[in-house]
Protein backbone atom coordinates (compact mmCIF):
# COMPACT_ATOMS: atom_id res chain seq x y z
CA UNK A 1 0.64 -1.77 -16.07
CA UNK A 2 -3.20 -2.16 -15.31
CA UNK A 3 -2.56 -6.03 -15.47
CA UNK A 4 -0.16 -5.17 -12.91
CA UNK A 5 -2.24 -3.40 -10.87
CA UNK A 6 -5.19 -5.87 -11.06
CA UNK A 7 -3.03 -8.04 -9.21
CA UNK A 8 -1.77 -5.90 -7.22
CA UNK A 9 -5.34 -5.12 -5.91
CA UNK A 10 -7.68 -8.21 -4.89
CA UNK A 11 -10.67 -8.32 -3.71
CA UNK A 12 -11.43 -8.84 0.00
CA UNK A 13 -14.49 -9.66 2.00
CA UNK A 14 -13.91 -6.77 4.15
CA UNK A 15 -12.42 -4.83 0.98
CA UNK A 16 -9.34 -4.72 -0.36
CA UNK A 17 -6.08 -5.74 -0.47
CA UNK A 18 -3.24 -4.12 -1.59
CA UNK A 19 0.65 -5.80 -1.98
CA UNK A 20 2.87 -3.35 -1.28
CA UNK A 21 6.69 -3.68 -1.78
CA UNK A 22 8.19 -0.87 1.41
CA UNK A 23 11.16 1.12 1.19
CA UNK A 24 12.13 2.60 4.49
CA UNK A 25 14.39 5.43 5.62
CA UNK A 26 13.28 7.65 2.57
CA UNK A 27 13.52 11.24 1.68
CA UNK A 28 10.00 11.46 2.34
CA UNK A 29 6.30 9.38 2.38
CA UNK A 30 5.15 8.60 -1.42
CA UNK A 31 3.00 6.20 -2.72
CA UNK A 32 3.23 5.28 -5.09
CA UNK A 33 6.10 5.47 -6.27
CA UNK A 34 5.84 2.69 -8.71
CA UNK A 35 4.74 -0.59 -9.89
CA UNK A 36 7.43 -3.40 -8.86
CA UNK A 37 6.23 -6.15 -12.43
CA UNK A 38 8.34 -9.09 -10.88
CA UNK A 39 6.83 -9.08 -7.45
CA UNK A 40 3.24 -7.60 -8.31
CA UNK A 41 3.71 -5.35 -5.47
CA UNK A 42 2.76 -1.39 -5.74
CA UNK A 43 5.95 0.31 -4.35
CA UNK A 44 5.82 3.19 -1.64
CA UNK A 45 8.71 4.49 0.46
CA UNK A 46 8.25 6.35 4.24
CA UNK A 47 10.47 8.46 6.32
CA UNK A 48 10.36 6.11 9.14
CA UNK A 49 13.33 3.45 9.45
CA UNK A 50 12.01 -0.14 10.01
CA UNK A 51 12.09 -0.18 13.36
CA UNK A 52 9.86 -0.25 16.64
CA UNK A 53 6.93 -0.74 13.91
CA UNK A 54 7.42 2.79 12.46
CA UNK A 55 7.79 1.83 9.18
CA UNK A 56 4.36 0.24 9.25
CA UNK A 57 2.88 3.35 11.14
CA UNK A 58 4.26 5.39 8.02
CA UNK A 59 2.86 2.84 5.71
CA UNK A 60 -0.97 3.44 7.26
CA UNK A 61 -0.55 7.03 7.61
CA UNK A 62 0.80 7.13 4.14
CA UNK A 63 -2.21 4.67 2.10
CA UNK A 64 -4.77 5.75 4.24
CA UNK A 65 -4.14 9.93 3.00
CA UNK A 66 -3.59 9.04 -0.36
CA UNK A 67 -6.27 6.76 -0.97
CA UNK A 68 -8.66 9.17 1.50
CA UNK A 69 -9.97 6.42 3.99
CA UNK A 70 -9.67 6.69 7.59
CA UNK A 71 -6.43 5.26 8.97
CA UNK A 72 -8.39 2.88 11.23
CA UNK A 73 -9.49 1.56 8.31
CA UNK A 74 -5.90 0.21 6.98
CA UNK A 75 -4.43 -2.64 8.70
CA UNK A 76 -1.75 -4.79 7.96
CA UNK A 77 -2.10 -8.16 7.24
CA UNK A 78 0.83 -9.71 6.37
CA UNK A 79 4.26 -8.86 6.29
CA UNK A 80 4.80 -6.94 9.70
CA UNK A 81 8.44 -7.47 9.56
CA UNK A 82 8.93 -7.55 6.16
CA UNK A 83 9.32 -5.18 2.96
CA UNK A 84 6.63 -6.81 1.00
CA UNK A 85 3.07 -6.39 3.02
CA UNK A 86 -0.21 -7.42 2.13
CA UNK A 87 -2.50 -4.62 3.26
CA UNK A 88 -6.71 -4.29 4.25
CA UNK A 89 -8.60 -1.42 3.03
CA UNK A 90 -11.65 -1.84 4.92
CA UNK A 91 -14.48 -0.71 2.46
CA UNK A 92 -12.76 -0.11 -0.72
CA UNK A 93 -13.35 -1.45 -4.12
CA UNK A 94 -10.71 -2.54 -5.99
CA UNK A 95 -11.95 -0.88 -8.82
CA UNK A 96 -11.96 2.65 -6.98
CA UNK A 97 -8.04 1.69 -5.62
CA UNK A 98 -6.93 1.32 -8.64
CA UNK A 99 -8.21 3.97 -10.70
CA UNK A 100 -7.01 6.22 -7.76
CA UNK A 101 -3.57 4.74 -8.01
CA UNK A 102 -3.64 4.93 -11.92
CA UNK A 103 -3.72 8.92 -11.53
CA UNK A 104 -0.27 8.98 -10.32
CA UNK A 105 1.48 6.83 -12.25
């Protein structure tokens, strides 16, 4: 799973970046909830349907608690309108995302 992760995670010039495979209209906010091996995506589900950009609101709210950065620190790079989303953590290490992610799973 660490090789997983490791891709998962990348490196960023601003950061890092996280690929994130989004499952709206959940029970509740959770990442992770898992490692998705075929995509190389770290999983996470929010409350929010995928609609009016609330989905992605969930998303930032969601990363930015868990992983204890400041929400204005999370943006979303790519995937706006789409499950998979390749996400900016402004002044994170991989290294310190991962381990952080490793905990929970």
């Amino acid at each position: 799973m660490e090789e997983i992760l490791k891709d998962a995670v990348k490196k960023h010039k601003l950061g890092a970046t996280i690929n994130l495979f989004v499952t709206p209209d959940a029970h509740s906010n959770v990442f992770p909830t898992g490692v998705d091996e075929w995509r190389k995506d770290i999983e996470i589900s929010v409350k929010s349907p995928a609609q009016d950009n609330r989905a992605n609101i969930d998303v930032i709210k969601t990363v930015s608690e868990y992983l204890d950065v400041s929400h204005m620190n999370v943006l979303i790079l790519n995937g706006k309108k789409n499950r998979e989303k390749t996400v900016l953590l402004q002044g994170m290490t991989p290294g310190r995302i991962v381990s952080k992610i490793q905990e929970k799973l």
